[in-house]
N, C-alpha and C. Protein backbone atom coordinates (compact mmCIF):
# COMPACT_ATOMS: atom_id res chain seq x y z
N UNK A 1 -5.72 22.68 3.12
CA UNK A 1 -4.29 22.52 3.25
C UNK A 1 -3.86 21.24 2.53
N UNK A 2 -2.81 21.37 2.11
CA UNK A 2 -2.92 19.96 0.97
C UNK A 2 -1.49 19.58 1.60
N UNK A 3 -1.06 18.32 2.00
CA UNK A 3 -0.27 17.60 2.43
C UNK A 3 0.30 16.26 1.57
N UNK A 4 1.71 15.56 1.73
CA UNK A 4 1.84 14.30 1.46
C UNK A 4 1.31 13.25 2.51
N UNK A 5 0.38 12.47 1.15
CA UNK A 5 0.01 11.04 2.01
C UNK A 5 0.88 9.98 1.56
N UNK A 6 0.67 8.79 1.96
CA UNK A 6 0.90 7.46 1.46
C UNK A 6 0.25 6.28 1.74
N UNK A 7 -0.92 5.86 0.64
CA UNK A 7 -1.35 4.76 1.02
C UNK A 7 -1.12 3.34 0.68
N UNK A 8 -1.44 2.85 1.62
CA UNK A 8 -1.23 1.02 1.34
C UNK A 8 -2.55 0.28 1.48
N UNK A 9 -2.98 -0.41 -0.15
CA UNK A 9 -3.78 -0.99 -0.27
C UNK A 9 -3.44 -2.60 0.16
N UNK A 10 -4.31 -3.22 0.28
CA UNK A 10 -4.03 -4.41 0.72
C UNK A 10 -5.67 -5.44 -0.51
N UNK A 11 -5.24 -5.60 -1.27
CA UNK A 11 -6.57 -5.81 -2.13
C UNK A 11 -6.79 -7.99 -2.15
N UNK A 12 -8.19 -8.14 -2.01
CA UNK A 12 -8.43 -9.70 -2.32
C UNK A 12 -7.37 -9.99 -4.07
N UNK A 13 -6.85 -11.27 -3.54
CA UNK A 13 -5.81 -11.63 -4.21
C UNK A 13 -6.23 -11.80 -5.58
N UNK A 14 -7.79 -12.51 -5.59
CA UNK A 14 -8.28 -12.91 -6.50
C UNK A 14 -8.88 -12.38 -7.64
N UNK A 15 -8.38 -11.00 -7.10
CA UNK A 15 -9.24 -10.12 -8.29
C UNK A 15 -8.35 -9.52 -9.40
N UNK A 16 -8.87 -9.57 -10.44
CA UNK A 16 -7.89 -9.50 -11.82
C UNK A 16 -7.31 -8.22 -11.22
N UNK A 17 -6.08 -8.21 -11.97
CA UNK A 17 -5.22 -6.99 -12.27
C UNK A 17 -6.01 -5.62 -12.37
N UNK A 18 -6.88 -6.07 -13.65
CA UNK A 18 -7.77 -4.92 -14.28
C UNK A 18 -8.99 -4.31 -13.47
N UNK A 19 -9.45 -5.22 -12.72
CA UNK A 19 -10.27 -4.41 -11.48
C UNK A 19 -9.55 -3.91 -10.74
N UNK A 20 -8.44 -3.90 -10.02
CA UNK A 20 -7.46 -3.58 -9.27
C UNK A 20 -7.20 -2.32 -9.94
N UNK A 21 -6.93 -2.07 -11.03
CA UNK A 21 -6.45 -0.88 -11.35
C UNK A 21 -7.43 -0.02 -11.48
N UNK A 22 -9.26 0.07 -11.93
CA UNK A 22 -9.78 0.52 -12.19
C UNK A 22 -10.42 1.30 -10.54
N UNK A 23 -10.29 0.09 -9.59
CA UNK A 23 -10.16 0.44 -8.40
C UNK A 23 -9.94 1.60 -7.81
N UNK A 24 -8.26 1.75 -8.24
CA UNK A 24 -7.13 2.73 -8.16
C UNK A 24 -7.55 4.02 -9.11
N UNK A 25 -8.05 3.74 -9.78
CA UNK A 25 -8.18 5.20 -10.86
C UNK A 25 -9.47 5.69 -10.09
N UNK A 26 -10.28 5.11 -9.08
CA UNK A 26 -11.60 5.46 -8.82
C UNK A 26 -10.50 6.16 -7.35
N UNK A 27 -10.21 5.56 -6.66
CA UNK A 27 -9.51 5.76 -5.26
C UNK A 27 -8.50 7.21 -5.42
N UNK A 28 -7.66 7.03 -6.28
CA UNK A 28 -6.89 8.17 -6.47
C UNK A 28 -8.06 9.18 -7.49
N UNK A 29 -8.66 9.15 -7.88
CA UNK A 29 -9.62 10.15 -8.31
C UNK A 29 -10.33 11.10 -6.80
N UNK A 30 -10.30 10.65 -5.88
CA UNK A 30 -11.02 11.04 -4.80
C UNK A 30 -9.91 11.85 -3.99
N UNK A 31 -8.91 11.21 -4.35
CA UNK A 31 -7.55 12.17 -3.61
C UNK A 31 -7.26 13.21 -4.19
N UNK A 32 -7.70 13.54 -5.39
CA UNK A 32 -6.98 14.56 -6.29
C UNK A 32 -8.15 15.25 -6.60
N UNK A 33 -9.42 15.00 -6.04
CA UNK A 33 -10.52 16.01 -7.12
C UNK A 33 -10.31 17.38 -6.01
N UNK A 34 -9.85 17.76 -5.02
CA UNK A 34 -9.54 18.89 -4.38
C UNK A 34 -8.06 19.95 -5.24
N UNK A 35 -7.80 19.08 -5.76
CA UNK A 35 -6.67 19.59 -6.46
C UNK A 35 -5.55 18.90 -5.99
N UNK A 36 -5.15 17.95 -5.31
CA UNK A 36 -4.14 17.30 -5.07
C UNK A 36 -3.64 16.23 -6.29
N UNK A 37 -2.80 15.67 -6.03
CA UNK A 37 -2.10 15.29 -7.20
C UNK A 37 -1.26 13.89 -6.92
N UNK A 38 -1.40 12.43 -8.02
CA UNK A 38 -0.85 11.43 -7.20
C UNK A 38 0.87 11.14 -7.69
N UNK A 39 1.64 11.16 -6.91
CA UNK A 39 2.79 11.34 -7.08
C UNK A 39 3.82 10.24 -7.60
N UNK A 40 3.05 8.89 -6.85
CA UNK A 40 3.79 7.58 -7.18
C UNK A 40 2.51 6.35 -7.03
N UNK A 41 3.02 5.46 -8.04
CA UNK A 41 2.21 3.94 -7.08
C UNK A 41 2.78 3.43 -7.88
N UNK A 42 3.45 2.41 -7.10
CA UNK A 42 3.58 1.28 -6.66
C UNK A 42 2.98 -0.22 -6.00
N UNK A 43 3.02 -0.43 -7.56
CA UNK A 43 2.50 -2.36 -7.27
C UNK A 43 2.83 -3.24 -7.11
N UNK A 44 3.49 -3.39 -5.74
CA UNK A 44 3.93 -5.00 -5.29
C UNK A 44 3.57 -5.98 -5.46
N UNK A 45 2.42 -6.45 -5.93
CA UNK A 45 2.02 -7.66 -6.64
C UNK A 45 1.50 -8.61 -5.55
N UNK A 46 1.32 -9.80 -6.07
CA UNK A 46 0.63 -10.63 -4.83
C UNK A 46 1.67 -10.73 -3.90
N UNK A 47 1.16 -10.83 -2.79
CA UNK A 47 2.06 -11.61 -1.42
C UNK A 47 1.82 -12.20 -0.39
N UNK A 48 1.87 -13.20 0.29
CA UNK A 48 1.65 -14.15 1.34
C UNK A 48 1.31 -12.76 2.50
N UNK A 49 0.14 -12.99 3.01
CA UNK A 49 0.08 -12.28 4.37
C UNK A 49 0.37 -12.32 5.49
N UNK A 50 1.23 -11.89 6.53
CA UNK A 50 1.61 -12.16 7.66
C UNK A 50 0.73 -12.81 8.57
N UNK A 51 -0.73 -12.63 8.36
CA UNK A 51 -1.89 -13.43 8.62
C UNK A 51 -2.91 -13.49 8.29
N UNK A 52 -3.96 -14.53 8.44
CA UNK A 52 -5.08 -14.49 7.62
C UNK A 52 -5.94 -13.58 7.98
N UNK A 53 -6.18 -12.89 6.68
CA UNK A 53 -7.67 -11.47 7.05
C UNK A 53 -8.98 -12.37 6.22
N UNK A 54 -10.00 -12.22 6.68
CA UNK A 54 -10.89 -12.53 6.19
C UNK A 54 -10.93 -14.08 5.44
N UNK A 55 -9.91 -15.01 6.19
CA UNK A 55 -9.68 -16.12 5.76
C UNK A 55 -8.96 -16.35 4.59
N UNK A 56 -8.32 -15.12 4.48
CA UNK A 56 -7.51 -14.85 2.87
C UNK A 56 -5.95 -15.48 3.45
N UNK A 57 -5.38 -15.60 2.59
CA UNK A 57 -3.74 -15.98 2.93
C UNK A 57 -2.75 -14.96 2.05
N UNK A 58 -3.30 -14.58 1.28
CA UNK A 58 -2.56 -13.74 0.07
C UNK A 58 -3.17 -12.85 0.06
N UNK A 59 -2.62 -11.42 -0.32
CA UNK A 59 -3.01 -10.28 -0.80
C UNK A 59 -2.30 -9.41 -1.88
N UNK A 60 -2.94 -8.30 -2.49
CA UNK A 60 -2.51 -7.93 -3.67
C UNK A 60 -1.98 -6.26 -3.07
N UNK A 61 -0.75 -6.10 -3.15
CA UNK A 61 -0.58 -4.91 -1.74
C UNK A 61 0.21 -3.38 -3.19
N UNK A 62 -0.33 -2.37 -3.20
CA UNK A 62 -0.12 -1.43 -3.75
C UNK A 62 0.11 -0.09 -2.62
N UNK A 63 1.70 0.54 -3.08
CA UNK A 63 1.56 1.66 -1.87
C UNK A 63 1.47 2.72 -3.05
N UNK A 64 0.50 4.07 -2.96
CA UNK A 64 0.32 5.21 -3.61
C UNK A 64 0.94 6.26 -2.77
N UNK A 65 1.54 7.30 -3.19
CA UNK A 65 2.16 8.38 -2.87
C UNK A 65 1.29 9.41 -3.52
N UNK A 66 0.61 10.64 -2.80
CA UNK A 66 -0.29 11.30 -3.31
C UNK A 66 -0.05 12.78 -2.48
N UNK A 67 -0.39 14.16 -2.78
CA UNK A 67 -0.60 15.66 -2.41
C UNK A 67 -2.22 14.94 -2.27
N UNK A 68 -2.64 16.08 -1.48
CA UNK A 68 -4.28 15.69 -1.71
C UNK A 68 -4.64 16.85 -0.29
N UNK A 69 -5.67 17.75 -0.42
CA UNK A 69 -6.41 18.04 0.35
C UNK A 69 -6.89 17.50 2.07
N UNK A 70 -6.41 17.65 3.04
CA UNK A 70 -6.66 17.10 4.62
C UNK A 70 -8.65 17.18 3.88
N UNK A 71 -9.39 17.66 3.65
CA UNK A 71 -10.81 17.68 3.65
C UNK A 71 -11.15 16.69 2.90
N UNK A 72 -10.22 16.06 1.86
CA UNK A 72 -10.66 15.13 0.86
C UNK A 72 -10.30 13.63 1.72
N UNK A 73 -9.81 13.86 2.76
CA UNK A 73 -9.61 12.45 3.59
C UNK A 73 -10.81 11.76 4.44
N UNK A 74 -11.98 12.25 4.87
CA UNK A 74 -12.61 11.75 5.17
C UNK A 74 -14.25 10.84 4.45
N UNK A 75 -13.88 11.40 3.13
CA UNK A 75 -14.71 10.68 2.01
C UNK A 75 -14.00 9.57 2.16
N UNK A 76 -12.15 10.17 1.23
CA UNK A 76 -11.69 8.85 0.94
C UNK A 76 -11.89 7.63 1.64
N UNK A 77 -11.45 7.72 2.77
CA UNK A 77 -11.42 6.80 4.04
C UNK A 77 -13.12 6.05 4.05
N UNK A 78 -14.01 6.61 4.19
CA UNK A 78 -15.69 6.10 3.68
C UNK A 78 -15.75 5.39 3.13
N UNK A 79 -15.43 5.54 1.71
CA UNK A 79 -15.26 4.68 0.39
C UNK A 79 -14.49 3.82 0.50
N UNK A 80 -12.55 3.37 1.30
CA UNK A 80 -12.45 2.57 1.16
C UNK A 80 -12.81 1.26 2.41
N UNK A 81 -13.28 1.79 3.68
CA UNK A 81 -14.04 1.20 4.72
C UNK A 81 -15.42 0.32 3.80
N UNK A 82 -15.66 0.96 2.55
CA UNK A 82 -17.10 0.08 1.94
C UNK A 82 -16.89 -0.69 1.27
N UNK A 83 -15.63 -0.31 0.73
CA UNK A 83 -15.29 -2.07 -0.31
C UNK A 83 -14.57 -2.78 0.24
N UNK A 84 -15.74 -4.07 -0.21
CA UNK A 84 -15.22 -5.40 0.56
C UNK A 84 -14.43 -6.23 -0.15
N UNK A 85 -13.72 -5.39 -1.15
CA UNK A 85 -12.79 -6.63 -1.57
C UNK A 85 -11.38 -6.03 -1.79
N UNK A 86 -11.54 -4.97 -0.72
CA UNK A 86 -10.30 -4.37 0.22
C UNK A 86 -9.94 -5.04 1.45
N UNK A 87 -8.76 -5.75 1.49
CA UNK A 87 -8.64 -6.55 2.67
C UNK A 87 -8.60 -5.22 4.30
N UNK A 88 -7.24 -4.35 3.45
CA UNK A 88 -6.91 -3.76 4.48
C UNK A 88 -6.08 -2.47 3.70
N UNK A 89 -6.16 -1.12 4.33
CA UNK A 89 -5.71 -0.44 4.31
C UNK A 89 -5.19 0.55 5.31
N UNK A 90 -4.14 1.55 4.93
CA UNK A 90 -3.51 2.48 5.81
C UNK A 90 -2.88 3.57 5.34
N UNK A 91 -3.66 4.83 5.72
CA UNK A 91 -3.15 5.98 4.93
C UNK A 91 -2.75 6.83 6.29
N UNK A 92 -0.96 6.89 5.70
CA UNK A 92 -0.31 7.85 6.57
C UNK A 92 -0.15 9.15 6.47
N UNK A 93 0.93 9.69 6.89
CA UNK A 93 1.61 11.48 6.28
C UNK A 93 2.72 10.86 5.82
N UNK A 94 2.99 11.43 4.94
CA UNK A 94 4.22 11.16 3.93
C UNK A 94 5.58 11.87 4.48
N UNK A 95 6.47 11.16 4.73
CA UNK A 95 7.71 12.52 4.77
C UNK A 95 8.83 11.82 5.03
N UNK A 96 8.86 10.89 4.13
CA UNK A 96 10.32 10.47 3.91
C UNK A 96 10.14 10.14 2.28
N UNK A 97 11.27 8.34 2.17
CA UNK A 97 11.20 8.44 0.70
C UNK A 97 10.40 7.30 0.65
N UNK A 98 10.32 7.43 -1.13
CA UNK A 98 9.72 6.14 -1.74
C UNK A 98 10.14 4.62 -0.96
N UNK A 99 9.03 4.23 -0.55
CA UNK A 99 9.20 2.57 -0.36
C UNK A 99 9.39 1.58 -1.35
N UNK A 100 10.31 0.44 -0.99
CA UNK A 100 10.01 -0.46 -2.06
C UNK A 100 9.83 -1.51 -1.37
N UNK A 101 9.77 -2.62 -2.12
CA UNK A 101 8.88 -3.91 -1.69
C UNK A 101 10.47 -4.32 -0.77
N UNK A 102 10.55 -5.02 0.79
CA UNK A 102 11.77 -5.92 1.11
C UNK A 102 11.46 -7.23 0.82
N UNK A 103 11.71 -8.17 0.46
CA UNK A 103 11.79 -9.70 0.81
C UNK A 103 12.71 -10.32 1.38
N UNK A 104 12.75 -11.13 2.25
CA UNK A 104 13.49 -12.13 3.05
C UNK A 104 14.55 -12.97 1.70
N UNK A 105 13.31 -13.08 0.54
CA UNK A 105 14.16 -14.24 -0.40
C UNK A 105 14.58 -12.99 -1.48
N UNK A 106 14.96 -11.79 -1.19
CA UNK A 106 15.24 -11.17 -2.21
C UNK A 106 16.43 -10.57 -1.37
N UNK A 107 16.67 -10.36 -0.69
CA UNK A 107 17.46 -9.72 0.38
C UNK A 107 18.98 -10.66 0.16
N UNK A 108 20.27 -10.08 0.30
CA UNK A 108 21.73 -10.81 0.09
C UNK A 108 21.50 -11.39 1.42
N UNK A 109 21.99 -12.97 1.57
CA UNK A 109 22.24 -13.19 2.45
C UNK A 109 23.26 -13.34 3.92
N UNK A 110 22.78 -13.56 5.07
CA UNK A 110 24.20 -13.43 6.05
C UNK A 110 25.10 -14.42 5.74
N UNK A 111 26.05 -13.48 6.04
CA UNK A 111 27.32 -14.21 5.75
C UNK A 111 27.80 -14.69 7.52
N UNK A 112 28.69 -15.75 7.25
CA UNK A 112 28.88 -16.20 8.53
C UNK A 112 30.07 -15.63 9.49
N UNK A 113 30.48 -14.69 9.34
CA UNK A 113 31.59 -13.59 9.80
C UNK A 113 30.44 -12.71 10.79
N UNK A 114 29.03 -12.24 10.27
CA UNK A 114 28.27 -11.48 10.83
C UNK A 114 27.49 -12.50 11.72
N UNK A 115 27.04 -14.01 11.47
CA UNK A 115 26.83 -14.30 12.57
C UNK A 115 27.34 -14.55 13.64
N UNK A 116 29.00 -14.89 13.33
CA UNK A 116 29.80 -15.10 14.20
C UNK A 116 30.05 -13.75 15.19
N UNK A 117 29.84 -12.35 14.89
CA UNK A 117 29.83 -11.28 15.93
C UNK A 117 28.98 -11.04 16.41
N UNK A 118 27.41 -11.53 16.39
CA UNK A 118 26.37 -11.35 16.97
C UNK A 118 26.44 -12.52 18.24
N UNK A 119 27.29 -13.29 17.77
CA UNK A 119 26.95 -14.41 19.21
C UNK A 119 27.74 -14.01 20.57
N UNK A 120 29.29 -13.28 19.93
CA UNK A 120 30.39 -12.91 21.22
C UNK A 120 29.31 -11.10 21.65
């Protein structure tokens, strides 16, 4: 049965771009050799981690949008539990839309009319 996933890599900061991607061509190769198919990815680039994993402070965070086989999920998941220079990952069911990156310093800021109705 082939379903939408969406995963979020969470990769050591320190590793070139180009391993990172070769990574990804190995990772999404495993999603698609059932016949599934990868739909989107998205590379957010480095970012401060909400906390330290593995004594890391930064991570290199990519979300993939992929079709893929329910049978081809329990390899995948194997393979990325073995590399260790995967901080962290999380592969859901897909069924909304494309994510994009939020930032706090990218985000318009409050205006003081809206803080002023949150206080009454």
């Amino acid at each position: 049965m082939v379903r939408d996933y969406e995963v979020v890599y969470i990769f050591d900061s320190a590793l070139p771009e180009e391993r990172i991607n070769e990574k990804l061509e190995r990772y999404n190769g495993l999603l698609t050799s059932g016949g599934g198919e990868v739909t989107a990815v998205d590379q957010w680039g480095r970012r401060q981690l909400a906390y330290p994993i593995a004594k890391k402070t930064n991570g290199y965070y990519v979300v993939v949008q992929a079709r893929a086989e329910t049978e081809a999920l329990p390899e995948f998941e194997r393979v990325l539990k073995l590399d260790e220079e995967l901080l962290r990952y999380l592969v859901v069911l897909h069924e909304g839309e494309p994510t994009a990156p939020m930032s706090i310093a990218t985000r318009e800021p409050r205006s003081e009319d809206d803080e002023d109705e949150e206080e009454e």
